[in-house]
N, C-alpha and C. Protein backbone atom coordinates (compact mmCIF):
# COMPACT_ATOMS: atom_id res chain seq x y z
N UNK A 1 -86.92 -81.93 -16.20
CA UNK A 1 -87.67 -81.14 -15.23
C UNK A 1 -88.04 -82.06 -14.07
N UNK A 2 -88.24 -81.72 -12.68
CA UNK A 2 -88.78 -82.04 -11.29
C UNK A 2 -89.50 -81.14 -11.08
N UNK A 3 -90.51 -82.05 -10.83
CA UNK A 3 -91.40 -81.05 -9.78
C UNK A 3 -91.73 -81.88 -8.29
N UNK A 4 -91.74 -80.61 -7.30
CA UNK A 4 -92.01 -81.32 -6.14
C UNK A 4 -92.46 -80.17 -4.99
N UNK A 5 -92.57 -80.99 -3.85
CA UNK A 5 -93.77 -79.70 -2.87
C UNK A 5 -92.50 -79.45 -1.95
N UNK A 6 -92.36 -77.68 -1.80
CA UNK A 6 -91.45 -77.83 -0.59
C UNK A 6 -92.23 -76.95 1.02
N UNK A 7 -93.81 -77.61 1.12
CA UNK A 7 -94.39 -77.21 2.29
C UNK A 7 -94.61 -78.42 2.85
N UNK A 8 -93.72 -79.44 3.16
CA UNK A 8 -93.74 -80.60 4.00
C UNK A 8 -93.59 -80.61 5.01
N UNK A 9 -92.79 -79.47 5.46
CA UNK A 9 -93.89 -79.32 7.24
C UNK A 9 -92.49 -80.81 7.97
N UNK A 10 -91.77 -81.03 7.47
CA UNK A 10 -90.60 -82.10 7.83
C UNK A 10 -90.23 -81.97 9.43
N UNK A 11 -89.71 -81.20 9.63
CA UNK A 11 -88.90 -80.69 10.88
C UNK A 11 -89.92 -79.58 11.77
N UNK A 12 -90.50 -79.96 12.77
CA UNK A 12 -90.92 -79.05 14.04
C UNK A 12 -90.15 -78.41 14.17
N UNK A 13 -90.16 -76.74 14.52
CA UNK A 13 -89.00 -75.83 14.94
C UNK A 13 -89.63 -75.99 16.56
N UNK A 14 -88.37 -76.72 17.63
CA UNK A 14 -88.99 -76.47 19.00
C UNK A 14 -88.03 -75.88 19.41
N UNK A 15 -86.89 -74.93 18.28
CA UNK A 15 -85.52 -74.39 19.38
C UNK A 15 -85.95 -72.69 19.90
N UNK A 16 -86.11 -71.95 20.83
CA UNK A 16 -85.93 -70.72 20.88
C UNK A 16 -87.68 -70.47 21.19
N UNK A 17 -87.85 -71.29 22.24
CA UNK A 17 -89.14 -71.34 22.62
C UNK A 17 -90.08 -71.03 21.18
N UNK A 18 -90.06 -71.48 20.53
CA UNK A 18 -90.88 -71.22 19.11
C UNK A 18 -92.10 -72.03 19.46
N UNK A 19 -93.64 -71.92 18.78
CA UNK A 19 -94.43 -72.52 18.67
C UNK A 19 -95.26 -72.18 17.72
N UNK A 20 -95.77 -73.71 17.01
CA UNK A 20 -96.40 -74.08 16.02
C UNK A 20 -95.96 -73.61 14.65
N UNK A 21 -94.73 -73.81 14.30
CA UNK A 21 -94.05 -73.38 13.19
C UNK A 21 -93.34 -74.90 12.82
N UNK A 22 -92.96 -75.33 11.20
CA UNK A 22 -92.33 -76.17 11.23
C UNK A 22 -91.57 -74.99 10.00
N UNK A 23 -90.22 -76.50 9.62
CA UNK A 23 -89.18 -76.35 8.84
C UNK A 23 -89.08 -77.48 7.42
N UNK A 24 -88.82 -76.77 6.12
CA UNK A 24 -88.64 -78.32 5.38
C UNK A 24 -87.44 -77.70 4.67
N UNK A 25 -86.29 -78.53 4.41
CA UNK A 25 -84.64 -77.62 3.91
C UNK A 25 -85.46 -78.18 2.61
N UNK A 26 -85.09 -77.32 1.59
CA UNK A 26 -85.62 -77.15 0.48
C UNK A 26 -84.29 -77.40 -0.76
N UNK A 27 -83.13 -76.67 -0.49
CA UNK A 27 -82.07 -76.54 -1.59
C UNK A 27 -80.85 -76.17 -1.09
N UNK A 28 -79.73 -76.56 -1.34
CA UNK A 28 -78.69 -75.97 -0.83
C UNK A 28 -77.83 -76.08 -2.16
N UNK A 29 -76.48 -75.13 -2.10
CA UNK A 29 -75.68 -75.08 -3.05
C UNK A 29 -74.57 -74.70 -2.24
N UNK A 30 -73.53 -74.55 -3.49
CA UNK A 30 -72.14 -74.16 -3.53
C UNK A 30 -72.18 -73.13 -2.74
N UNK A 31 -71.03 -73.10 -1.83
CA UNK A 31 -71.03 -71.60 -0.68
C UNK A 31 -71.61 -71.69 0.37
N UNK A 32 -72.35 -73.23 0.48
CA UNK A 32 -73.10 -73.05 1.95
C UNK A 32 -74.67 -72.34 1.86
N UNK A 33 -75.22 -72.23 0.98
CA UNK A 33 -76.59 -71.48 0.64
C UNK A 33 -77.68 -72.62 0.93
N UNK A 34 -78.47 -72.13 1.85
CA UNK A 34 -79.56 -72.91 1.73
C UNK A 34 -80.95 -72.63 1.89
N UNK A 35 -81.85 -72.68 1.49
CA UNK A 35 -83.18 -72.56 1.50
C UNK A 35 -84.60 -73.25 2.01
N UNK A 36 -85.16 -73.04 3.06
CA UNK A 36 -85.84 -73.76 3.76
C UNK A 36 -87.18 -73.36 3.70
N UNK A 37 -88.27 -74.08 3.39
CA UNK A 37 -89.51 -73.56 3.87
C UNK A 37 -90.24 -73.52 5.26
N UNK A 38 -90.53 -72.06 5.46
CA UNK A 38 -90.76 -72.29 6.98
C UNK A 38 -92.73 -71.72 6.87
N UNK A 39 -93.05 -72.97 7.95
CA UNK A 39 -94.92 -72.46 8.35
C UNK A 39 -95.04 -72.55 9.75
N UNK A 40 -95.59 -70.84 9.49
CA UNK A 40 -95.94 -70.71 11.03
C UNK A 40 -97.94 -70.79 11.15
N UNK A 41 -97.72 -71.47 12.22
CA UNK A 41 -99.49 -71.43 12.07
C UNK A 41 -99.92 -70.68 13.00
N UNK A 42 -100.91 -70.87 12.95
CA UNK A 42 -102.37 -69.57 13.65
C UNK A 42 -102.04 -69.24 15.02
N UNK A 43 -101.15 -68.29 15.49
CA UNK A 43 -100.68 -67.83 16.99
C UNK A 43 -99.39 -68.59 16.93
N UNK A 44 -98.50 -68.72 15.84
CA UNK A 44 -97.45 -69.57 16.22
C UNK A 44 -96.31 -68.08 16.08
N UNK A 45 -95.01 -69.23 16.80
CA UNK A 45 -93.87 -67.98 16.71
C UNK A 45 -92.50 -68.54 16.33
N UNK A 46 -91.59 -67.69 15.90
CA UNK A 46 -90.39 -68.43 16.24
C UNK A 46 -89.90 -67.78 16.77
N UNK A 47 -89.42 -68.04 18.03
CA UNK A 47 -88.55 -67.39 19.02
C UNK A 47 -87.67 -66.73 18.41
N UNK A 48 -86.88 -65.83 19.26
CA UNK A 48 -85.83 -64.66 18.94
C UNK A 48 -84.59 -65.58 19.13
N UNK A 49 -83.93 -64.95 18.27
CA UNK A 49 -82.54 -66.30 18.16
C UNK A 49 -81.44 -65.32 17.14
N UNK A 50 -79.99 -65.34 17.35
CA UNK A 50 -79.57 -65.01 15.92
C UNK A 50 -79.42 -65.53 14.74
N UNK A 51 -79.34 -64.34 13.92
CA UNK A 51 -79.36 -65.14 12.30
C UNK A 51 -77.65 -66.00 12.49
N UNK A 52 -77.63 -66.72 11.93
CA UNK A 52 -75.79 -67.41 12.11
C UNK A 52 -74.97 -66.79 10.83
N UNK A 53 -75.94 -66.49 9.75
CA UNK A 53 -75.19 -66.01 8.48
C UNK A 53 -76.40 -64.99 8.07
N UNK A 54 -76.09 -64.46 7.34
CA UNK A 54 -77.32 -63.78 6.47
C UNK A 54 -78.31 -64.23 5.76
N UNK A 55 -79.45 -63.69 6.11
CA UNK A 55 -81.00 -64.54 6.40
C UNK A 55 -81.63 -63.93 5.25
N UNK A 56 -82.60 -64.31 4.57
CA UNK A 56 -83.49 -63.39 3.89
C UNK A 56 -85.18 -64.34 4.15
N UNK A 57 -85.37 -63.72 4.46
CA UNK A 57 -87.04 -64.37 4.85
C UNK A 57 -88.12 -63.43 4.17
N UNK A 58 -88.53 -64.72 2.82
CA UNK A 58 -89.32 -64.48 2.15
C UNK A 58 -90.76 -64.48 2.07
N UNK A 59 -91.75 -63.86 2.47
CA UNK A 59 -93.64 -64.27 2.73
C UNK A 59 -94.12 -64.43 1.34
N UNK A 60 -94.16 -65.78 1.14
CA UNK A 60 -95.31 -66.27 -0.01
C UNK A 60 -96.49 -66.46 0.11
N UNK A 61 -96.81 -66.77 1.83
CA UNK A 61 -98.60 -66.80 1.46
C UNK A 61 -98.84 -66.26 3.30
N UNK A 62 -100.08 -65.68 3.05
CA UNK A 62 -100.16 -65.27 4.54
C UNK A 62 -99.63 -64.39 5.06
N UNK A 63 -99.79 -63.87 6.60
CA UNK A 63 -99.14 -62.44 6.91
C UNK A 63 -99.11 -62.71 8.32
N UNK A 64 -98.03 -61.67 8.86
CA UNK A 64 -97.35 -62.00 10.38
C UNK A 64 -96.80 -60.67 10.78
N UNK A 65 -95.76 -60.80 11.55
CA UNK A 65 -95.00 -59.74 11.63
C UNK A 65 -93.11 -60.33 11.59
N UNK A 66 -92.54 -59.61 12.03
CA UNK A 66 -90.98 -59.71 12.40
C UNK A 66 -90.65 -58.44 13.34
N UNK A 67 -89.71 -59.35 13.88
CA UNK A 67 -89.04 -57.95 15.02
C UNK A 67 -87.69 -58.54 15.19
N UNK A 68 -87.04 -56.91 15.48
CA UNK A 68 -85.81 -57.15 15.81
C UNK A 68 -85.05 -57.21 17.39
N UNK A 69 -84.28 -57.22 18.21
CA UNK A 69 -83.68 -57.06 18.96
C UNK A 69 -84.40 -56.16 19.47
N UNK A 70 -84.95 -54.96 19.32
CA UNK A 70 -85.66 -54.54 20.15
C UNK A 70 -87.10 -54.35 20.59
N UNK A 71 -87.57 -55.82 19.99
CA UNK A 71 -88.94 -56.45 19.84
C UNK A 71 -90.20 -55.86 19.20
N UNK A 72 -89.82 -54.26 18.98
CA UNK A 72 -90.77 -53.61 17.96
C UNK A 72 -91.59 -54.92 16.08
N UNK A 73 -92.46 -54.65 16.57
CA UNK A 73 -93.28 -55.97 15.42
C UNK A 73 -93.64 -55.09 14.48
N UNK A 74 -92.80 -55.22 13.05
CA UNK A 74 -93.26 -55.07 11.78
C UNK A 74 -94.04 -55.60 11.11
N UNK A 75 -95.45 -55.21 10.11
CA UNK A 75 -96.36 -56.41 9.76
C UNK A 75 -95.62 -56.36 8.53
N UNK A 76 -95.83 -57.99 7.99
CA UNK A 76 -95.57 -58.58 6.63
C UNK A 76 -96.21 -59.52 6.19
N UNK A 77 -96.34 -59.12 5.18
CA UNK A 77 -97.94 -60.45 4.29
C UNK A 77 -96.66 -60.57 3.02
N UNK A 78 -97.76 -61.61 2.22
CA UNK A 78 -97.23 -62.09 0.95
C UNK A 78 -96.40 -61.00 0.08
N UNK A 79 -95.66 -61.39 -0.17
CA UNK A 79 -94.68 -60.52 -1.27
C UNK A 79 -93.17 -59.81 -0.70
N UNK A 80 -93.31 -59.96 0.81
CA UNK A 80 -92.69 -59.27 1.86
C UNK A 80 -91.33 -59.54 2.21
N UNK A 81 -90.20 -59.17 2.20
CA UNK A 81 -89.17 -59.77 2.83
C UNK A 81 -88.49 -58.97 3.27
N UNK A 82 -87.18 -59.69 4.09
CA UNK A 82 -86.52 -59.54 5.27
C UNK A 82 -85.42 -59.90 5.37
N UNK A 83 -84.34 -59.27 5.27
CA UNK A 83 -82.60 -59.51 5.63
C UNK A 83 -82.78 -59.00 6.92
N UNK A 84 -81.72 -60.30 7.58
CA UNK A 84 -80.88 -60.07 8.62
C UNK A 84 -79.57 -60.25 8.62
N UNK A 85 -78.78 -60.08 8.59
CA UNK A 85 -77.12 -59.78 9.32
C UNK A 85 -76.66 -60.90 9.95
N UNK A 86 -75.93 -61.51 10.05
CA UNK A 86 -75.13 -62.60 10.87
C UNK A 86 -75.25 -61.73 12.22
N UNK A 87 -75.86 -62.52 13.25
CA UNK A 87 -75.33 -62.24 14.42
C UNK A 87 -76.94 -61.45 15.03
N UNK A 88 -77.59 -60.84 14.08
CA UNK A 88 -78.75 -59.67 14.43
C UNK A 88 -79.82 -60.70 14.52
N UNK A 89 -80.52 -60.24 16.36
CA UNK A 89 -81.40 -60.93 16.92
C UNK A 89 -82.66 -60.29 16.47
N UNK A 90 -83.65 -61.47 16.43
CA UNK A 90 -84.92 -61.37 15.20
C UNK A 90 -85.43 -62.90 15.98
N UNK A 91 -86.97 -62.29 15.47
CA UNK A 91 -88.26 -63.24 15.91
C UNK A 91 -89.16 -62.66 14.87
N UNK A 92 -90.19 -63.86 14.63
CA UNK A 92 -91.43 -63.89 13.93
C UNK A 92 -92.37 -64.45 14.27
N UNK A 93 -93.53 -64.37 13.83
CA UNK A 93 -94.93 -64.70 14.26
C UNK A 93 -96.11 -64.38 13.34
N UNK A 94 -97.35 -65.01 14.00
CA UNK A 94 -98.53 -64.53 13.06
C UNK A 94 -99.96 -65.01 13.72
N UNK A 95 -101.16 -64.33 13.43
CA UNK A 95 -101.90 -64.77 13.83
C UNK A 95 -102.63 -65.75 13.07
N UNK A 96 -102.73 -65.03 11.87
CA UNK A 96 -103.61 -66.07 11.07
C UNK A 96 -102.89 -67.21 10.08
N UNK A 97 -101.14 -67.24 10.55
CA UNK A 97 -100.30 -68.32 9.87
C UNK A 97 -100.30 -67.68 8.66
N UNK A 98 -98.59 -68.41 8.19
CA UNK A 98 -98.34 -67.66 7.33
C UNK A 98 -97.22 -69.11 6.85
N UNK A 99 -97.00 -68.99 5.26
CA UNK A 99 -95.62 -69.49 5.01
C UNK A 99 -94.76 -68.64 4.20
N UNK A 100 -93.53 -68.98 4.56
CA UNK A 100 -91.64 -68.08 4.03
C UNK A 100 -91.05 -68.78 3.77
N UNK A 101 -90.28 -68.11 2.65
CA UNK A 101 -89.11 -69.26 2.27
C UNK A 101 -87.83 -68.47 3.05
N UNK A 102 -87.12 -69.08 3.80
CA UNK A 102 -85.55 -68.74 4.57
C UNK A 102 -84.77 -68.96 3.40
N UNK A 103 -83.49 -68.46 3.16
CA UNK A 103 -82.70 -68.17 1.94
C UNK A 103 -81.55 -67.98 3.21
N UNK A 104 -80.64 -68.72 3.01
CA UNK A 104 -79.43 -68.61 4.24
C UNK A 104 -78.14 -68.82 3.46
N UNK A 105 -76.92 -67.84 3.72
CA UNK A 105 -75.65 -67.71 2.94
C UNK A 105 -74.81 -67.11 3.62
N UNK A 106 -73.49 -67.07 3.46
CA UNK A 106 -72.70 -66.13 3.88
C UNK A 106 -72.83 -65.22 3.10
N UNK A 107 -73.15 -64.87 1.84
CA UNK A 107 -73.04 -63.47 1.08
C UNK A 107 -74.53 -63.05 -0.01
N UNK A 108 -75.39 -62.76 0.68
CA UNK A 108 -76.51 -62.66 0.06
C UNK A 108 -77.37 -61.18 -0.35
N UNK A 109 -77.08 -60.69 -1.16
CA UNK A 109 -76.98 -59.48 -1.86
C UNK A 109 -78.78 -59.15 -2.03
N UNK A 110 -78.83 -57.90 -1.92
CA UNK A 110 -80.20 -57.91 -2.61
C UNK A 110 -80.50 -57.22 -3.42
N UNK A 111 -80.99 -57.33 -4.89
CA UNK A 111 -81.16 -56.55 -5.92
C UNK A 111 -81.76 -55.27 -5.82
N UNK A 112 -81.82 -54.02 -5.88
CA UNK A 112 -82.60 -52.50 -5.99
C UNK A 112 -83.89 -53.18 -6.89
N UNK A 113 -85.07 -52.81 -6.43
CA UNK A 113 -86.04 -52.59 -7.42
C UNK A 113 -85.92 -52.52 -8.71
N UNK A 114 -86.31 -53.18 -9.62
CA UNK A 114 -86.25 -52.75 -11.37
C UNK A 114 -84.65 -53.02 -11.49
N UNK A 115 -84.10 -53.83 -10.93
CA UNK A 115 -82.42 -54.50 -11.57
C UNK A 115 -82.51 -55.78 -12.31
């Protein structure tokens, strides 16, 4: 067994006019899959940008919103997540900070409820 912290806060996100959010890559595997922890803090954002592969953005603690391409803001707190599409433009944010785990793949499926 390992145990270890993956809210290290490693990497500043400064691409896509983003602010006060960092990045820490957490896991990657076979296929190109990788998993990053992302914290956005108190009024922070990450700019609108496309997904490059299919995204799933997970809320483990805290609450924000997401929007898509046509900047309409969905709220999402803990438990919350979010596929995007290769290519589909998306931004996030929050007021009172929040952290997500990013889950990034070319083929990332999502289970129905109760599977």
């Amino acid at each position: 067994m390992e145990t270890f912290r993956f809210d290290r806060a490693e990497k500043v996100i400064d691409r896509f006019d983003s602010v006060g959010a960092t990045a820490t890559r957490v896991a990657a595997g076979e296929g190109s899959v990788h998993v990053t922890c992302l914290s956005i803090g108190p009024g922070g954002t990450i700019g609108s940008h496309p997904a490059p592969v299919s995204q799933l953005f997970l809320v483990i603690t805290g609450e924000g919103w997401v929007a898509g391409a046509d900047g309409r803001r969905i709220p999402v707190a803990a438990g919350d997540g979010v596929r995007w599409e290769p290519g589909e433009e998306h931004t996030s944010g929050t007021t009172t900070g929040l952290t997500a785990l990013a889950l990034e793949g070319p083929a990332l499926d999502l289970f129905p409820p109760g599977a």
